[in-house]
N, C-alpha and C. Protein backbone atom coordinates (compact mmCIF):
# COMPACT_ATOMS: atom_id res chain seq x y z
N UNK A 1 -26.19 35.43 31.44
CA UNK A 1 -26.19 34.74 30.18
C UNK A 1 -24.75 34.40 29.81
N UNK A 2 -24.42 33.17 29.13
CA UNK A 2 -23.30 32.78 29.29
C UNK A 2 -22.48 33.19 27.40
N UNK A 3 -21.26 33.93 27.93
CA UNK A 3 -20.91 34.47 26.53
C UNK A 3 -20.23 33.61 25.66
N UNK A 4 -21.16 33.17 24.58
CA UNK A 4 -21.17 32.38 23.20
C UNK A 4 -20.32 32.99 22.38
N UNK A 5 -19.36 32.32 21.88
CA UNK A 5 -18.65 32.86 20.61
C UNK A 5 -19.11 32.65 19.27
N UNK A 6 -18.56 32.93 18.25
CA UNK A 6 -19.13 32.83 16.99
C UNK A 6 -18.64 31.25 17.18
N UNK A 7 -17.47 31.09 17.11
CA UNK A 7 -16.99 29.50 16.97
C UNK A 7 -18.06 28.32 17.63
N UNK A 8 -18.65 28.87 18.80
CA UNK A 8 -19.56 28.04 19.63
C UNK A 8 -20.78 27.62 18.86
N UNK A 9 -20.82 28.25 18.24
CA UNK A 9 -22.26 27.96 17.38
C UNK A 9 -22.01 26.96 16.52
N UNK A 10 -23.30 25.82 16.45
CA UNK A 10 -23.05 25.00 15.41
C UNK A 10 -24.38 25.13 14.66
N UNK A 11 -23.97 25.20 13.07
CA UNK A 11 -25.71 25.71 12.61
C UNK A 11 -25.60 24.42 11.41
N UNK A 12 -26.76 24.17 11.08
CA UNK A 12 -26.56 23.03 10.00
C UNK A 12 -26.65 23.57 8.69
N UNK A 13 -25.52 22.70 8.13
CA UNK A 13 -24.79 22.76 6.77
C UNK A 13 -25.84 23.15 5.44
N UNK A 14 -27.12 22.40 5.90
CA UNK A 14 -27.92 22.26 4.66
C UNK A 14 -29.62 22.37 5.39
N UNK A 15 -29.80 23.35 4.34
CA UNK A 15 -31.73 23.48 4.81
C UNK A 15 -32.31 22.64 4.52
N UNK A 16 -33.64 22.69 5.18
CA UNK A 16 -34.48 21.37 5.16
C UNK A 16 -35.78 22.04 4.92
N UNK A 17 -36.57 21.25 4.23
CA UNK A 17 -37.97 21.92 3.73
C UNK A 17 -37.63 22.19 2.62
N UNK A 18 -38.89 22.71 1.88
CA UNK A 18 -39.15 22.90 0.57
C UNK A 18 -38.53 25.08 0.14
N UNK A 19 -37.84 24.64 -0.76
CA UNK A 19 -37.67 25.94 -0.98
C UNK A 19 -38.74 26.69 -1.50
N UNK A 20 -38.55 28.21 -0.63
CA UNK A 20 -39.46 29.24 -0.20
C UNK A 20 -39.95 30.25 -1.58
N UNK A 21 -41.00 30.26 -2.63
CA UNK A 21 -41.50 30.80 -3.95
C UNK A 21 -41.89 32.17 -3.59
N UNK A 22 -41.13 33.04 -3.71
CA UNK A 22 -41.66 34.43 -4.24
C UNK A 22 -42.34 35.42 -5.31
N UNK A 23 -41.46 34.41 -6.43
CA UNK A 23 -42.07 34.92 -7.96
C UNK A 23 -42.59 33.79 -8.52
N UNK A 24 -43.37 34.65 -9.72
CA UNK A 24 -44.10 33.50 -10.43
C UNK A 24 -43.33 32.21 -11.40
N UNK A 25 -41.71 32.72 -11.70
CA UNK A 25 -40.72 31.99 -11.85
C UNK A 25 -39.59 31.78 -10.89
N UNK A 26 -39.35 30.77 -11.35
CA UNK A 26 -38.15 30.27 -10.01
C UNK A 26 -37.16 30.75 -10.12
N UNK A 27 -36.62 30.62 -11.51
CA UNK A 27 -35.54 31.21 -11.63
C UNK A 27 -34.76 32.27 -11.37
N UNK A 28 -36.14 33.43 -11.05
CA UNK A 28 -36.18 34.58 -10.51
C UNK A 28 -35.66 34.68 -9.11
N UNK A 29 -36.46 33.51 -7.91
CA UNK A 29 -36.16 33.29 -7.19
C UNK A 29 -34.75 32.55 -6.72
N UNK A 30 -34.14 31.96 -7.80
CA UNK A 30 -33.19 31.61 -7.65
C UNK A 30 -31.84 32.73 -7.99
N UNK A 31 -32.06 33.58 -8.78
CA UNK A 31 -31.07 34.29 -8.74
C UNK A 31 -31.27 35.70 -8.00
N UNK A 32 -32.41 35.53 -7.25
CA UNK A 32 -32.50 36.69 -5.72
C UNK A 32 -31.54 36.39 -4.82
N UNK A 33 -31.63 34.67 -4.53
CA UNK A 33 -31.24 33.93 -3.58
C UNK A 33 -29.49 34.20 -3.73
N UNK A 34 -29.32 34.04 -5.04
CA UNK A 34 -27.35 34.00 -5.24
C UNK A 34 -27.55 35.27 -4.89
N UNK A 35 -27.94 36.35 -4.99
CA UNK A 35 -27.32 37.57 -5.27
C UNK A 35 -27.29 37.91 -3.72
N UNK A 36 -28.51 37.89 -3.27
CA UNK A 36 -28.36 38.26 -1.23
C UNK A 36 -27.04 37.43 -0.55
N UNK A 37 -27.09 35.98 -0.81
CA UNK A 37 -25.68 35.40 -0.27
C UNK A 37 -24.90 36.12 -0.85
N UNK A 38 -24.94 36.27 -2.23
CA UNK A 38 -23.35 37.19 -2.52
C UNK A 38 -23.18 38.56 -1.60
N UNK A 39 -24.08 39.22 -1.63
CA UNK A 39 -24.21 40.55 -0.71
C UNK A 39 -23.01 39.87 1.01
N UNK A 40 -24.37 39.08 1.54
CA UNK A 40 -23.75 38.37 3.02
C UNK A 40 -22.30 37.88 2.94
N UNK A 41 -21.65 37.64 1.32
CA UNK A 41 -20.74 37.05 1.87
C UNK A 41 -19.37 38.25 1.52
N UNK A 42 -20.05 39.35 0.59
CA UNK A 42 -19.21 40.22 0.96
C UNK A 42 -18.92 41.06 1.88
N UNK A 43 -20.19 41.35 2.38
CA UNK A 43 -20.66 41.93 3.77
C UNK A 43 -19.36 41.51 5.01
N UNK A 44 -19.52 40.18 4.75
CA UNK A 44 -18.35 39.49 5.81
C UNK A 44 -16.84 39.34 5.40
N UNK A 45 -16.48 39.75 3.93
CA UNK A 45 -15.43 39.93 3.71
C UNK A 45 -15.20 41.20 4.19
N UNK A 46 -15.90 42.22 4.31
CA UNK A 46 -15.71 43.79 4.36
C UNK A 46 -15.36 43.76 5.38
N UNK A 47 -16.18 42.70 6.60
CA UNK A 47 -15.89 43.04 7.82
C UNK A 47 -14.46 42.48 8.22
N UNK A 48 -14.52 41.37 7.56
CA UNK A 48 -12.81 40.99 7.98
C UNK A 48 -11.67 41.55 7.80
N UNK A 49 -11.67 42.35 6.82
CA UNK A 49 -11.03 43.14 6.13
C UNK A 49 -10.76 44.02 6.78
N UNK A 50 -12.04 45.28 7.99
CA UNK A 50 -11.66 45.84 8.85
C UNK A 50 -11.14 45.32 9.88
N UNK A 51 -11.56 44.24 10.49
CA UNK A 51 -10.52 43.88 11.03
C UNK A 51 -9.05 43.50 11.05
N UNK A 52 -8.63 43.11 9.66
CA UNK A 52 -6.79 43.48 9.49
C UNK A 52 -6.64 44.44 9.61
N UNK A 53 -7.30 45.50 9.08
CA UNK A 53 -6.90 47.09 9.13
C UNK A 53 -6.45 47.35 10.78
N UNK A 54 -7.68 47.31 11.52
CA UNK A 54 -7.83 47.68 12.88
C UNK A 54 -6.60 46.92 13.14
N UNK A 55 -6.14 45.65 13.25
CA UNK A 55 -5.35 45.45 14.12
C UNK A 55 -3.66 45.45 13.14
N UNK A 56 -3.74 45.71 11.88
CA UNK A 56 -2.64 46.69 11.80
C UNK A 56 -1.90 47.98 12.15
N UNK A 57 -3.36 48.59 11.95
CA UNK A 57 -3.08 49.97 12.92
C UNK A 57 -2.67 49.96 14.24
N UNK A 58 -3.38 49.09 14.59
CA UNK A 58 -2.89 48.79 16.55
C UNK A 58 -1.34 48.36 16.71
N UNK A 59 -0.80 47.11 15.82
CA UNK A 59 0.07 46.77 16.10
C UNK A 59 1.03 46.39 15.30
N UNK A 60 0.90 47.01 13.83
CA UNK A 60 2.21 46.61 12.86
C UNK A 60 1.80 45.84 12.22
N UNK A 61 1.41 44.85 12.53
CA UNK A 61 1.67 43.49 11.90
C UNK A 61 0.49 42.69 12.61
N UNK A 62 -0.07 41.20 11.82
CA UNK A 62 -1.32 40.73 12.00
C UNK A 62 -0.92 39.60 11.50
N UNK A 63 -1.47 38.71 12.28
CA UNK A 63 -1.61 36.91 11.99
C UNK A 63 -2.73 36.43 11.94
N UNK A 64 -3.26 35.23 11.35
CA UNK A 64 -4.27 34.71 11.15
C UNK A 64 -4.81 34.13 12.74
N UNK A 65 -4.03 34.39 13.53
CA UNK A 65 -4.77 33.70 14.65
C UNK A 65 -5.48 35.11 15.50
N UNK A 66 -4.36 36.04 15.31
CA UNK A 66 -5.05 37.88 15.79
C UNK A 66 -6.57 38.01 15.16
N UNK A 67 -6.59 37.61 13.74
CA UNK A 67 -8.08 37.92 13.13
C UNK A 67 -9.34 37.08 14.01
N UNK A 68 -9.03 35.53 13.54
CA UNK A 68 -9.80 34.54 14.59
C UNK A 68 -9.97 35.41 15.93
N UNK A 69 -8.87 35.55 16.82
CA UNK A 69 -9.18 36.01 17.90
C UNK A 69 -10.09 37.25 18.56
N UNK A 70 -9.96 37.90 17.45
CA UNK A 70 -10.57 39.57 17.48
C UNK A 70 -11.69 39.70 18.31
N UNK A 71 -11.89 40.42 18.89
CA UNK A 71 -13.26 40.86 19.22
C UNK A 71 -13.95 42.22 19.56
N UNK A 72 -14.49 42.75 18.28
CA UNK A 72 -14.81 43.81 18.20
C UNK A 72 -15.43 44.53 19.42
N UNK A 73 -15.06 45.98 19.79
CA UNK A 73 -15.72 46.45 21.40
C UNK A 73 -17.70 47.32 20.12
N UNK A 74 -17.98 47.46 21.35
CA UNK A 74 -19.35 47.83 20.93
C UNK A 74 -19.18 49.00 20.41
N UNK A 75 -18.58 49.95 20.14
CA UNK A 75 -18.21 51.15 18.87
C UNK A 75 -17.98 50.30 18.04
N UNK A 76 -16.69 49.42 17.20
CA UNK A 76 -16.84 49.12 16.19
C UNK A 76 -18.31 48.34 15.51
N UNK A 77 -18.78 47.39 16.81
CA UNK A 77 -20.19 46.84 16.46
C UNK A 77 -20.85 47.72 15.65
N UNK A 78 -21.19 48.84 16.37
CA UNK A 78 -21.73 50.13 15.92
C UNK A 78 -21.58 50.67 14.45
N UNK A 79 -20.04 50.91 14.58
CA UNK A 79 -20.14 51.02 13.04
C UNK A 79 -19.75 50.47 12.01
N UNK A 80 -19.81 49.24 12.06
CA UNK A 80 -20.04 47.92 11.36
C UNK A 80 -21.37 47.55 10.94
N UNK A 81 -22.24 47.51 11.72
CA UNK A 81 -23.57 48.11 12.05
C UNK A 81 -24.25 49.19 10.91
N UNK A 82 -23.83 49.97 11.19
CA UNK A 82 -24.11 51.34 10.23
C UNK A 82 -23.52 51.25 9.18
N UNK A 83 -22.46 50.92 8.22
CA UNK A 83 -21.75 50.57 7.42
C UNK A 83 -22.77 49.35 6.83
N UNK A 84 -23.30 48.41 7.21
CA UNK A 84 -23.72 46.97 6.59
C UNK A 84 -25.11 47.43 6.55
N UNK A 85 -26.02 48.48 7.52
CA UNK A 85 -27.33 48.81 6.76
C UNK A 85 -27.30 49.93 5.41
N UNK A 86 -26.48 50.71 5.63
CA UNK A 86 -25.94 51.66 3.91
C UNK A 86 -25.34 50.80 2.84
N UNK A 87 -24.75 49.54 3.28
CA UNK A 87 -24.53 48.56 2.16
C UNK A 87 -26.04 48.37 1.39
N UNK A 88 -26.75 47.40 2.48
CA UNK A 88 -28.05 47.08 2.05
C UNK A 88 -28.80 48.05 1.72
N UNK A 89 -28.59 49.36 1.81
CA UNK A 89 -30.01 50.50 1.50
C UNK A 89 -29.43 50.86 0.36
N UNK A 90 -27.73 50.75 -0.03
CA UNK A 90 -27.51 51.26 -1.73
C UNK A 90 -27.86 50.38 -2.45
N UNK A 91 -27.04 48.81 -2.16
CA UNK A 91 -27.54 48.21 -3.05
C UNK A 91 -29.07 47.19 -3.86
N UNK A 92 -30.08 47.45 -2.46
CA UNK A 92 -31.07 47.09 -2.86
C UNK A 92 -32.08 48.52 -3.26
N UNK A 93 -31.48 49.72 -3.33
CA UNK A 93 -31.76 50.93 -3.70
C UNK A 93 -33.17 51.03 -2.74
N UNK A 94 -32.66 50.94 -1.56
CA UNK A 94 -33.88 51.27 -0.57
C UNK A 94 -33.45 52.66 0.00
N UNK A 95 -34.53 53.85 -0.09
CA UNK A 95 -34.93 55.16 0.62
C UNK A 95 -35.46 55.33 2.00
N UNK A 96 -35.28 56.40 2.76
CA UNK A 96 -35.99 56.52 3.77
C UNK A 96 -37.17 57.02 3.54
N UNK A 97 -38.18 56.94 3.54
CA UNK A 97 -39.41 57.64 3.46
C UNK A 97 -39.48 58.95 3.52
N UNK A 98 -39.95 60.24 3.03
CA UNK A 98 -39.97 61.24 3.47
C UNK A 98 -41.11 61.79 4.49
């Protein structure tokens, strides 16, 4: 399988179809919708964020092309991973079952 980068991907800008009704008001549905992107897009600030860390620690100092370039080994995946499902289980106040 041939290894795809994030950059390789091209996804389109804007959805198509009719937006998707959960509640009996929209509005409801509309401010589910801001609040999960807000989640995703801090989610991905958090992660970038470890990544300056990581490669300060490694090497002093960090440039915007070191971040672009990064590529996390499968431990950090891991706990990036584990870190972004305890995001989502505090803040949508989801439990494990007992």
């Amino acid at each position: 399988m041939a290894d795809a980068r994030k950059s390789d991907v091209k996804l389109p800008r804007v959805s198509k179809g009719k937006r998707s009704r959960f509640f009996d008001d929209p509005a409801i549905d509309q401010m589910m919708t801001c609040f999960l992107e807000l989640m995703a897009e801090f989610s991905a600030m958090r992660e970038r964020q470890d990544t300056v860390e990581r490669l300060l620690e490694e090497n002093g100092v960090v440039t915007r092309f070191d971040i672009e370039a990064y590529r996390p080994s499968a431990d950090v995946e891991a706990e990036r991973a584990n870190w972004n499902n305890g995001f989502i289980r505090r803040v949508m106040r989801l439990h494990d079952p007992d």
